[in-house]
N, C-alpha and C. Protein backbone atom coordinates (compact mmCIF):
# COMPACT_ATOMS: atom_id res chain seq x y z
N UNK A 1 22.47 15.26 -63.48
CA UNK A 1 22.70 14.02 -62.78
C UNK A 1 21.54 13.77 -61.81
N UNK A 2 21.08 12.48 -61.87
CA UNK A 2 19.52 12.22 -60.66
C UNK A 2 20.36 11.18 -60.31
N UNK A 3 20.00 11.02 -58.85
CA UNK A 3 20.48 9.96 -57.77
C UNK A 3 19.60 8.91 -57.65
N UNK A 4 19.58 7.66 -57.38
CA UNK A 4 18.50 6.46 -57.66
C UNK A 4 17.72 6.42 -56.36
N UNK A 5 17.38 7.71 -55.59
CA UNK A 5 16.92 7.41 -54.37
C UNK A 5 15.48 7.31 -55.03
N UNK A 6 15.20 6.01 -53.55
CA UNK A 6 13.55 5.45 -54.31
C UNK A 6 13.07 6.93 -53.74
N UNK A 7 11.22 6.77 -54.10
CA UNK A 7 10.50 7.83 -54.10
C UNK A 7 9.28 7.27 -53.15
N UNK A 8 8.74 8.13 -52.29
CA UNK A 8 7.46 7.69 -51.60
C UNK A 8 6.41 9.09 -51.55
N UNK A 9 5.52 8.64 -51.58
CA UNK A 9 4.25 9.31 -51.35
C UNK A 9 3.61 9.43 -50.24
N UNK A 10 3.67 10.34 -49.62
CA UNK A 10 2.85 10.25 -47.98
C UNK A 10 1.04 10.60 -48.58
N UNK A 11 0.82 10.89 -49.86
CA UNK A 11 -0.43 10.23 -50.59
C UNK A 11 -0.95 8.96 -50.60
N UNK A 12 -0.05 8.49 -51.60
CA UNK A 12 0.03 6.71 -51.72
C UNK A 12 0.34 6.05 -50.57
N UNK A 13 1.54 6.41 -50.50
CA UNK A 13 2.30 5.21 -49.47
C UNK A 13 2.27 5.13 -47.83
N UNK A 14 1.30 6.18 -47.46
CA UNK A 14 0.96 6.14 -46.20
C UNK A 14 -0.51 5.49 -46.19
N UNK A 15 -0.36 4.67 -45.09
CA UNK A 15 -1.68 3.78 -44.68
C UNK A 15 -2.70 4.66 -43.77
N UNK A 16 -2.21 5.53 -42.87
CA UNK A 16 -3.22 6.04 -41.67
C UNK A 16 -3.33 7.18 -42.43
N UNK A 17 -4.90 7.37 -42.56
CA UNK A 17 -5.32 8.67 -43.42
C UNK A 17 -5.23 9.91 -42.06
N UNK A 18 -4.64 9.79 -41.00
CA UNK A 18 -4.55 11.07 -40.24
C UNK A 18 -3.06 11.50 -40.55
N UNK A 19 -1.98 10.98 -41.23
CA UNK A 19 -0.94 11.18 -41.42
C UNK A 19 -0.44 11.22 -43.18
N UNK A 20 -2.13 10.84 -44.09
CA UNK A 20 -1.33 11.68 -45.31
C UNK A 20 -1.24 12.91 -45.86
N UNK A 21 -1.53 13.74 -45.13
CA UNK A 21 -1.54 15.03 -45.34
C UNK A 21 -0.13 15.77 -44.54
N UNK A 22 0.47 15.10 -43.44
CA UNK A 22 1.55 15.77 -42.50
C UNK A 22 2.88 14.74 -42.36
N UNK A 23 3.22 13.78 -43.40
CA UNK A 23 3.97 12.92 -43.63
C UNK A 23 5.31 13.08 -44.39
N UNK A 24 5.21 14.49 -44.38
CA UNK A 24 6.28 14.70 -45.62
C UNK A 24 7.75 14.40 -44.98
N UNK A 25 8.00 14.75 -43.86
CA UNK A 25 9.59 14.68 -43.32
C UNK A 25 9.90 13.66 -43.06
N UNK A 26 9.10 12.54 -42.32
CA UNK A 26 9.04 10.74 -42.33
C UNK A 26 9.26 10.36 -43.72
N UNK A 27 8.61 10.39 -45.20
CA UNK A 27 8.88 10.34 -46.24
C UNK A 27 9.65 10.41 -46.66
N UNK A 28 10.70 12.04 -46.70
CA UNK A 28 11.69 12.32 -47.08
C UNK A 28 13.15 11.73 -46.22
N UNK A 29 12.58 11.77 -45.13
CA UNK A 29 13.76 10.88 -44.26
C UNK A 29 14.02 9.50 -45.11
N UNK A 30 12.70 8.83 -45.25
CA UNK A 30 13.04 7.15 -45.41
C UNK A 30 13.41 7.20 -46.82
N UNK A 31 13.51 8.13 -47.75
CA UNK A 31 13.69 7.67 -49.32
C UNK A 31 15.76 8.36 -49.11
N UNK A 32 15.63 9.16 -48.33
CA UNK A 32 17.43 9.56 -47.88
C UNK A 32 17.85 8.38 -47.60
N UNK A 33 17.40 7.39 -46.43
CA UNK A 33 17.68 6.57 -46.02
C UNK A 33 18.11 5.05 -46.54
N UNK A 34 17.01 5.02 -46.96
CA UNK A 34 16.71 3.37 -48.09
C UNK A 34 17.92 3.75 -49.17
N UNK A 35 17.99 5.02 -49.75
CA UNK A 35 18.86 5.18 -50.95
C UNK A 35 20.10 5.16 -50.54
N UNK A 36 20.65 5.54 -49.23
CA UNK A 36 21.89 4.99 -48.70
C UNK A 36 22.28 3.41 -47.63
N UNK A 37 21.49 3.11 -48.22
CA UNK A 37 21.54 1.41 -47.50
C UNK A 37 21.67 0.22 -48.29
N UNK A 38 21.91 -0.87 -48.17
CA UNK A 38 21.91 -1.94 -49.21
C UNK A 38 20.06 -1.87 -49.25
N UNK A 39 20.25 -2.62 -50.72
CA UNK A 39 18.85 -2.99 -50.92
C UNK A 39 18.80 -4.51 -50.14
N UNK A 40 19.36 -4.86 -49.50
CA UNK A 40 18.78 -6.10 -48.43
C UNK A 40 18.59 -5.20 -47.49
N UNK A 41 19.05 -4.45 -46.70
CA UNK A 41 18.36 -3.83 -45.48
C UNK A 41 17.49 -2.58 -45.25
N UNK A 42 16.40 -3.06 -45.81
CA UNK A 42 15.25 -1.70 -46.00
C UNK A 42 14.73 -1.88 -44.87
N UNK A 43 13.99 0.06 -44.42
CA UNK A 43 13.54 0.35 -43.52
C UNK A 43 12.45 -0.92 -43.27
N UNK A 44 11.53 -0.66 -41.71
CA UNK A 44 10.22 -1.30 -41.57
C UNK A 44 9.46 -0.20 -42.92
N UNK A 45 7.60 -0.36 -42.30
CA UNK A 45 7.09 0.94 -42.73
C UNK A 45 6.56 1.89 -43.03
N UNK A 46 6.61 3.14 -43.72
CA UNK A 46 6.33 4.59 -43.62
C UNK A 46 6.05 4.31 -42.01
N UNK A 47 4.61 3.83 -41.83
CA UNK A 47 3.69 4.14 -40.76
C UNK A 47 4.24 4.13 -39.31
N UNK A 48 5.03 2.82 -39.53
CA UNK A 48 6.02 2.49 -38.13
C UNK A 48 7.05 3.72 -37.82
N UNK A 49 7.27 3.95 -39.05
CA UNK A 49 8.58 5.15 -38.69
C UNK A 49 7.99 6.15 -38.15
N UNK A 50 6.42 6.29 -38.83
CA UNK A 50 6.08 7.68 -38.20
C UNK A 50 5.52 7.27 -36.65
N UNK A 51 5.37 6.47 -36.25
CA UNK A 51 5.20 5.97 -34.70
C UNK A 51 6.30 6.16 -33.94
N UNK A 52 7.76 5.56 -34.75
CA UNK A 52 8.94 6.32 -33.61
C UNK A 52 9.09 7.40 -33.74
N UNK A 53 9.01 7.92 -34.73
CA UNK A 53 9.19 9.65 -34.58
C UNK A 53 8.20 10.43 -33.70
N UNK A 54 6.82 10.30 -33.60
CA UNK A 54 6.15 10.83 -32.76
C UNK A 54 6.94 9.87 -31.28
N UNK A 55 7.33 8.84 -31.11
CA UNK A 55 7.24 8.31 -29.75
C UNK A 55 8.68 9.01 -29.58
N UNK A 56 9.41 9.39 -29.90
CA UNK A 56 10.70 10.15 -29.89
C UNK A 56 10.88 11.71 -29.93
N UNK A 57 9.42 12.36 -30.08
CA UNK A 57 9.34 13.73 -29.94
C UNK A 57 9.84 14.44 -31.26
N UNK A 58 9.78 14.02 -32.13
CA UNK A 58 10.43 14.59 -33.56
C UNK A 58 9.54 14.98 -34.29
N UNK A 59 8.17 15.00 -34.13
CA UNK A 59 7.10 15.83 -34.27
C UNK A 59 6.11 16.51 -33.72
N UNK A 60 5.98 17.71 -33.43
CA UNK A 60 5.32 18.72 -32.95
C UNK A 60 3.70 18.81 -33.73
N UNK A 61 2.49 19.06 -32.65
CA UNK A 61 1.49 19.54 -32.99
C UNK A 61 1.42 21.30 -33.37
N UNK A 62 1.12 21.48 -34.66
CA UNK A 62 1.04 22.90 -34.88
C UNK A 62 2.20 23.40 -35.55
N UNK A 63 3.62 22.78 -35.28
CA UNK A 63 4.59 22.91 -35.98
C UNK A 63 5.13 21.84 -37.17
N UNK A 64 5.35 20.75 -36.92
CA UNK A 64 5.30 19.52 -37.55
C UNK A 64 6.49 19.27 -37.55
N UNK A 65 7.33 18.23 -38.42
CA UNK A 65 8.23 17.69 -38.74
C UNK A 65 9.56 18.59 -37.90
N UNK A 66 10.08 17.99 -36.98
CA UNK A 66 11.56 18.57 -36.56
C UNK A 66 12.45 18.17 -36.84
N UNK A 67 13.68 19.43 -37.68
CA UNK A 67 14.55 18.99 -37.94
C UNK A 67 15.45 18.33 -37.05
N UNK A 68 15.85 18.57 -36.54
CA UNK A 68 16.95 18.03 -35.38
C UNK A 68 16.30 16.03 -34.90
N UNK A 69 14.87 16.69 -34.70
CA UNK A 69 14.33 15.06 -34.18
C UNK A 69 14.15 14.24 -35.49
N UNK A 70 14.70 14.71 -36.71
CA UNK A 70 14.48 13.97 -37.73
C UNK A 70 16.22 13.30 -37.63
N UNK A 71 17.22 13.90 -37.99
CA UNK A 71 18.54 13.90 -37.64
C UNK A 71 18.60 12.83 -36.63
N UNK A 72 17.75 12.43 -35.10
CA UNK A 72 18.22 11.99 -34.16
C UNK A 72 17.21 10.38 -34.57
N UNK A 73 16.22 10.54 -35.42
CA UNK A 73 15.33 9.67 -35.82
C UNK A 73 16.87 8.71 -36.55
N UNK A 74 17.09 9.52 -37.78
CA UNK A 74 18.43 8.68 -38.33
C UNK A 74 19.62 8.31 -38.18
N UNK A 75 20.04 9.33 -36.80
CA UNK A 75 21.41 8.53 -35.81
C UNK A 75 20.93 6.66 -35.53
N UNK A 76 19.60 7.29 -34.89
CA UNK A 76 18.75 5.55 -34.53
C UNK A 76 18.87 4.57 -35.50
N UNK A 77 18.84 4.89 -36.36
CA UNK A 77 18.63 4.03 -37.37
C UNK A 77 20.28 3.46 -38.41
N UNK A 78 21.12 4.33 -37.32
CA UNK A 78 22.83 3.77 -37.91
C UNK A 78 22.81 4.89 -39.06
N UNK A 79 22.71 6.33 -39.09
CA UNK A 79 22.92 7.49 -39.52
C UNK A 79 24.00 8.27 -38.77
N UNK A 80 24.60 8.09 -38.06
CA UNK A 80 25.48 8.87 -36.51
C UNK A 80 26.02 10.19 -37.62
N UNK A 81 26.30 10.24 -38.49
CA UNK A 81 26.66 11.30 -39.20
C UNK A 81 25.90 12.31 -40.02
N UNK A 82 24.88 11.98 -39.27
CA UNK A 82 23.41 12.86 -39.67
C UNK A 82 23.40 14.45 -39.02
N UNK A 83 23.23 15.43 -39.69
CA UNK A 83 23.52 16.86 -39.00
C UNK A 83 21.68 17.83 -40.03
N UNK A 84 21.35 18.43 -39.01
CA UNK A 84 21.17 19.71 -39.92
C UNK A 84 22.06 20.99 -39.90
N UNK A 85 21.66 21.75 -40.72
CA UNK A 85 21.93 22.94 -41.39
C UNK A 85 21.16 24.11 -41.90
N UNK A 86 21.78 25.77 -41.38
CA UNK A 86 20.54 26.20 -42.08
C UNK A 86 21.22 27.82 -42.56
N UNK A 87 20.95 28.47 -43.25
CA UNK A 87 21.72 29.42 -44.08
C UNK A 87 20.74 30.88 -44.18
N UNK A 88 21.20 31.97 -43.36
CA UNK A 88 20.21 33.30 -43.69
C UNK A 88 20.11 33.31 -44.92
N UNK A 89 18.62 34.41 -45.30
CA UNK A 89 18.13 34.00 -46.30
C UNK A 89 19.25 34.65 -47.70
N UNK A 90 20.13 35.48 -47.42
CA UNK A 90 21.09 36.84 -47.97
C UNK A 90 22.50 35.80 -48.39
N UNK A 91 22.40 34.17 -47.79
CA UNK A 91 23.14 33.49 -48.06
C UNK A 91 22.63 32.19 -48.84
N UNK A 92 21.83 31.96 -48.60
CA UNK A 92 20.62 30.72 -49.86
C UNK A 92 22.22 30.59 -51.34
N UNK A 93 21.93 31.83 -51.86
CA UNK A 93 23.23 31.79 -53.27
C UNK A 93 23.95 30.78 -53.24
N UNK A 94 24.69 31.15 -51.79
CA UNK A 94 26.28 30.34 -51.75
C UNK A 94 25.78 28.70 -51.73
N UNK A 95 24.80 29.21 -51.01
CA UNK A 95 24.74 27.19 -49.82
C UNK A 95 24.36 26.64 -51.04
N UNK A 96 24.10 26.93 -52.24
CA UNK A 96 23.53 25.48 -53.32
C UNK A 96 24.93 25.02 -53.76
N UNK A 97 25.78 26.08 -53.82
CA UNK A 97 27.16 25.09 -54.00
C UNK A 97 27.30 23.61 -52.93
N UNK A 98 27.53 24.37 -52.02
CA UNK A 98 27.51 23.05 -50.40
C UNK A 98 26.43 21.78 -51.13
N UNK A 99 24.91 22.62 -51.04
CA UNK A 99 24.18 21.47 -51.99
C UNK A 99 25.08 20.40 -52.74
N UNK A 100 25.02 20.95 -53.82
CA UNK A 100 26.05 20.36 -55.01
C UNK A 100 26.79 19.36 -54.70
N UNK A 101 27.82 20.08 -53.47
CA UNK A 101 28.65 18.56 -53.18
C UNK A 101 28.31 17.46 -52.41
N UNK A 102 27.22 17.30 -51.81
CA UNK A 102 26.36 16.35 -51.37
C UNK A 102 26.20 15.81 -52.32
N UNK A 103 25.27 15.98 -53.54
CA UNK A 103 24.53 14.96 -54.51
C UNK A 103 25.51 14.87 -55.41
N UNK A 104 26.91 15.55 -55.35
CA UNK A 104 27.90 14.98 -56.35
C UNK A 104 28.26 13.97 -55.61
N UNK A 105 28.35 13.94 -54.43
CA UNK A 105 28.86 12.39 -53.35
C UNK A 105 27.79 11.38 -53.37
N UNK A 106 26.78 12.00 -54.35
CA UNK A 106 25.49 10.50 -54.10
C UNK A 106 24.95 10.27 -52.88
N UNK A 107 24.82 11.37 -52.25
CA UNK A 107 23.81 12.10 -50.79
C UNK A 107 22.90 12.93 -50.78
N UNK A 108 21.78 12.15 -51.14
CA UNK A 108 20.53 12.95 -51.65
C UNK A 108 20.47 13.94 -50.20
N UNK A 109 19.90 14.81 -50.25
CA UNK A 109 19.54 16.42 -49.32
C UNK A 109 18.25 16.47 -48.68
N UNK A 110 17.48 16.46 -47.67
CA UNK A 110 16.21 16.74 -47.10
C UNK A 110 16.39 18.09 -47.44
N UNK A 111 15.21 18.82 -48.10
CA UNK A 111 15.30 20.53 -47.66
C UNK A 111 13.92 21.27 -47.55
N UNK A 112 13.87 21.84 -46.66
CA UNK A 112 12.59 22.66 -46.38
C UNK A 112 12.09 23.15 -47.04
N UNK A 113 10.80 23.72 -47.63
CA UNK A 113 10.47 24.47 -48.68
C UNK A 113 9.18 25.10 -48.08
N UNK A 114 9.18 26.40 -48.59
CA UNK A 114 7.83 27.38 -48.13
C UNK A 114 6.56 26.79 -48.70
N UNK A 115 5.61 26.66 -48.15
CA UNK A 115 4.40 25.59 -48.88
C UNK A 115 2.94 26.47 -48.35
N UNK A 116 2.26 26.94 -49.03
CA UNK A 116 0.89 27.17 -48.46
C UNK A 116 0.44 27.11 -47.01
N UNK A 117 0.57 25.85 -47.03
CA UNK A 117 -0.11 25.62 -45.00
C UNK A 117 0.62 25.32 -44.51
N UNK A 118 2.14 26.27 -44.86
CA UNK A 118 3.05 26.12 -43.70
C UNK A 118 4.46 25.71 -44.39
N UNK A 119 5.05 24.75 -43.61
CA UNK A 119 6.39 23.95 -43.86
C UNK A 119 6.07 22.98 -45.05
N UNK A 120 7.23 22.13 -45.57
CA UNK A 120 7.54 21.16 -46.40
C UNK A 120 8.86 21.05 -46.51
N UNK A 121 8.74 19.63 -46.55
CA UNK A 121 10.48 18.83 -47.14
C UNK A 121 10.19 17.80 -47.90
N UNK A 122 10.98 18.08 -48.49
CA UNK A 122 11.62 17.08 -50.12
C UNK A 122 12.36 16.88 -50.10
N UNK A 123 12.91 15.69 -50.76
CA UNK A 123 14.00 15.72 -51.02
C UNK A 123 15.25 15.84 -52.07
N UNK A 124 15.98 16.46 -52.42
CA UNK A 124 16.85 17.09 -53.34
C UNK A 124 17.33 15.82 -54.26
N UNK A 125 17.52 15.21 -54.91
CA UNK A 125 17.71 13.93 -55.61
C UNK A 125 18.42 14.06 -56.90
N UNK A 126 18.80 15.09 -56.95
CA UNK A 126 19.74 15.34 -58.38
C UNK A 126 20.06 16.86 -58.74
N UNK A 127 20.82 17.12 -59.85
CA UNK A 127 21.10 18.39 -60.10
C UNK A 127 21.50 18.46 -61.73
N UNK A 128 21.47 19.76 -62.40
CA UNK A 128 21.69 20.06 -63.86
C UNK A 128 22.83 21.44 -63.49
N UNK A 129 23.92 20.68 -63.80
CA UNK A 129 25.32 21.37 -63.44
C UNK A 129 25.49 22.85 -64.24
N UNK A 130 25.87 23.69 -63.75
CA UNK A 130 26.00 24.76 -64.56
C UNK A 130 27.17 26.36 -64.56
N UNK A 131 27.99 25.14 -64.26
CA UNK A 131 29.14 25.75 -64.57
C UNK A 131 29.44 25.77 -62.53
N UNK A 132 29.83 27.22 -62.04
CA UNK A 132 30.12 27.48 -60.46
C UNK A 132 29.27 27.23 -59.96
N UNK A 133 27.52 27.06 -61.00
CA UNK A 133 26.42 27.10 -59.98
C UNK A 133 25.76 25.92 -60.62
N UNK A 134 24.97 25.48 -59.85
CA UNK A 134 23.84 24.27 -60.67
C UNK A 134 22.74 25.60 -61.31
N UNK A 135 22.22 24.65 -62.26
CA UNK A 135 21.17 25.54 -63.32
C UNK A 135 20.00 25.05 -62.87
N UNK A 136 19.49 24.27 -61.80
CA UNK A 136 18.33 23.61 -61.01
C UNK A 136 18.32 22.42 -60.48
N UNK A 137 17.88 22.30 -59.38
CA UNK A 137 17.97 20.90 -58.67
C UNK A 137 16.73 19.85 -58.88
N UNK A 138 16.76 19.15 -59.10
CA UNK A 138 15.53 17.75 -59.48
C UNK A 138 15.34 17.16 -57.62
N UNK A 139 14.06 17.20 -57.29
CA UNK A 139 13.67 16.80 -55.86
C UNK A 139 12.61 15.79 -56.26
N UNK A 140 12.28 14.67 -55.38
CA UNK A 140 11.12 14.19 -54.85
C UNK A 140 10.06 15.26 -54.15
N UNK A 141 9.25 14.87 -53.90
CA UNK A 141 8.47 15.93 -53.39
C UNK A 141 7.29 14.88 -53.18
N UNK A 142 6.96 14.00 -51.27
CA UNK A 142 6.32 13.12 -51.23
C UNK A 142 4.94 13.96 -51.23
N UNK A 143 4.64 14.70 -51.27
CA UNK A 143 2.85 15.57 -51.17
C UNK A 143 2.25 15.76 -52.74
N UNK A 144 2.67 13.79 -53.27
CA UNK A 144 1.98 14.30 -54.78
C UNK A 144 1.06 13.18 -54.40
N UNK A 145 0.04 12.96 -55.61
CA UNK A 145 -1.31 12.14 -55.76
C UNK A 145 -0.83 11.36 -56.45
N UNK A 146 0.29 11.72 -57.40
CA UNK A 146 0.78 10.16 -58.66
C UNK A 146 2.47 10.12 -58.39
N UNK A 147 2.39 9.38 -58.69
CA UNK A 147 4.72 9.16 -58.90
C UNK A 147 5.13 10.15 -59.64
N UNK A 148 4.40 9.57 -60.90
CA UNK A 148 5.09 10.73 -62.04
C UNK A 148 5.09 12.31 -61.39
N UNK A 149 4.21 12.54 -60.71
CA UNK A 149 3.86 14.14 -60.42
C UNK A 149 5.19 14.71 -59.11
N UNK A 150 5.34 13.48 -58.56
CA UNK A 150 6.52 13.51 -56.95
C UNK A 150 7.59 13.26 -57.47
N UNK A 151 8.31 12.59 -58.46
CA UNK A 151 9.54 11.83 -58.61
C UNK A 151 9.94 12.88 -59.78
N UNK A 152 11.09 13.36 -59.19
CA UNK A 152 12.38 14.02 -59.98
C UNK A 152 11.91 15.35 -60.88
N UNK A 153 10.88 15.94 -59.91
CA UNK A 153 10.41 17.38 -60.40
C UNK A 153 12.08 18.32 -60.64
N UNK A 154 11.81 18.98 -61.75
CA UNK A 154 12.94 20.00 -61.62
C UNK A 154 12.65 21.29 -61.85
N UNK A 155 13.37 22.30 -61.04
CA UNK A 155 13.00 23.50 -60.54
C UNK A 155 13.93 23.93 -60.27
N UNK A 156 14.11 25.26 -61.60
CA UNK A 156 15.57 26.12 -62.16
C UNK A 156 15.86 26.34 -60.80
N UNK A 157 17.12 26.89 -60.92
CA UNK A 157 17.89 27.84 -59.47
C UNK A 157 16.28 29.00 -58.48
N UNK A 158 16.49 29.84 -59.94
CA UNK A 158 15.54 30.77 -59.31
C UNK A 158 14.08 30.36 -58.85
N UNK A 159 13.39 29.10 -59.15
CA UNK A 159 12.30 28.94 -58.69
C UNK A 159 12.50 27.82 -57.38
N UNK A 160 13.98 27.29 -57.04
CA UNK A 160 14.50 26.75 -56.14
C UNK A 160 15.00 27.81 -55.04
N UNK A 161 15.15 28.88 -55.28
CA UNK A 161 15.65 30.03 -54.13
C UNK A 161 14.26 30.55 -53.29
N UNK A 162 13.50 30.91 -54.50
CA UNK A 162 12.43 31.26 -54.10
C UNK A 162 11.82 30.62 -52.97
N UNK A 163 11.49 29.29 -53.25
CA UNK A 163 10.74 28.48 -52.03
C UNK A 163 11.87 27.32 -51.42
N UNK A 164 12.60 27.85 -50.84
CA UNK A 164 13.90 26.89 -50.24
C UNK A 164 13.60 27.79 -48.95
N UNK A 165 13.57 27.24 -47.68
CA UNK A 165 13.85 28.61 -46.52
C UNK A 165 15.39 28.42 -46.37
N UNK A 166 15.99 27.42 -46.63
CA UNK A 166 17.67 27.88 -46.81
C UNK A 166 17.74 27.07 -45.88
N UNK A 167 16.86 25.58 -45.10
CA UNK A 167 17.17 24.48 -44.30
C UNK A 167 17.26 23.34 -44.42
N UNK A 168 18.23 22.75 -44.40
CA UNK A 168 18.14 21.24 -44.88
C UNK A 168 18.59 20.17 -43.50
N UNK A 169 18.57 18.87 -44.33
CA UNK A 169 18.46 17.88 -43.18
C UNK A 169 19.54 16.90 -43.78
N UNK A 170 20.67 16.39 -43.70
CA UNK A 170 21.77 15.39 -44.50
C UNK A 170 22.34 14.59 -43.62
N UNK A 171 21.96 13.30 -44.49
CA UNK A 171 22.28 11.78 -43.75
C UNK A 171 22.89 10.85 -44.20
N UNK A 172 23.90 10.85 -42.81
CA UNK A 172 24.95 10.48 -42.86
C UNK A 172 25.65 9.25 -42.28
């Protein structure tokens, strides 16, 4: 099952070249967002959002994207049921169930992922059911160069455990 959340590129779809390289949680916020809203009331954009989020403290130099100031980014924005979440690593197993029932409710998932130079978030956008467990989750992933390469990558359980730190972001 894939969820119709649109897809953005902090490649493409970001205008200020000092922010396409560190855009990923603004990204993944606004494609959570837009996909739970009417299509008459779409965000402003990327760029603006990433202006309130820095003017709101929801991004850190050296650390980047905060969860919590991402959460409080989308209370603002008529999210009030926006929470994070985060699961030791000895528990990752269980929490893809929890996953599961999010994107079975048609609530795409922000989730952290271990990345080379540091942090990353994507967003979770579907799943391939597999019995008690999903058999891999399908994500956006805004740190691509083309659509095709960002939109609805899928990545079995085990190559989803692997690089998950077990934190997500769900908006509500």
């Amino acid at each position: 099952m894939k969820l119709g959340a649109p897809y953005y590129s902090q490649r493409l779809d970001i205008l200020d070249p000092e922010w396409k390289w560190r855009s990923c949680g603004i990204c993944a916020l606004a494609m959570a967002m837009d996909s739970l809203r009417r299509p008459t009331s779409k965000l402003g954009n990327l760029d603006d959002l990433i202006k309130e989020g820095l003017a709101s403290g929801a991004y850190l130099n050296g650390v980047g994207w905060i969860h919590q100031g991402l959460v409080e980014l989308a209370k603002k924005h008529g999210f009030e049921n926006s929470f994070r979440k985060e699961w030791a690593e000895d528990k990752k197993n269980e929490a893809v169930k929890y996953l599961a029932e999010f994107l079975k409710k048609e609530i795409p998932v922000l989730a952290s992922m271990k990345n080379t130079g540091g942090g990353h978030l994507v967003l979770i956008v579907g799943l391939e059911e597999g019995g008690d467990v999903p058999e891999g989750f399908y994500i956006h992933d805004p740190n691509a160069y083309t659509r095709k390469d960002g939109e609805f990558k899928f990545l079995n359980l085990s190559e989803f455990l692997k690089i998950w730190k077990g934190k997500v972001v769900v908006i509500g």
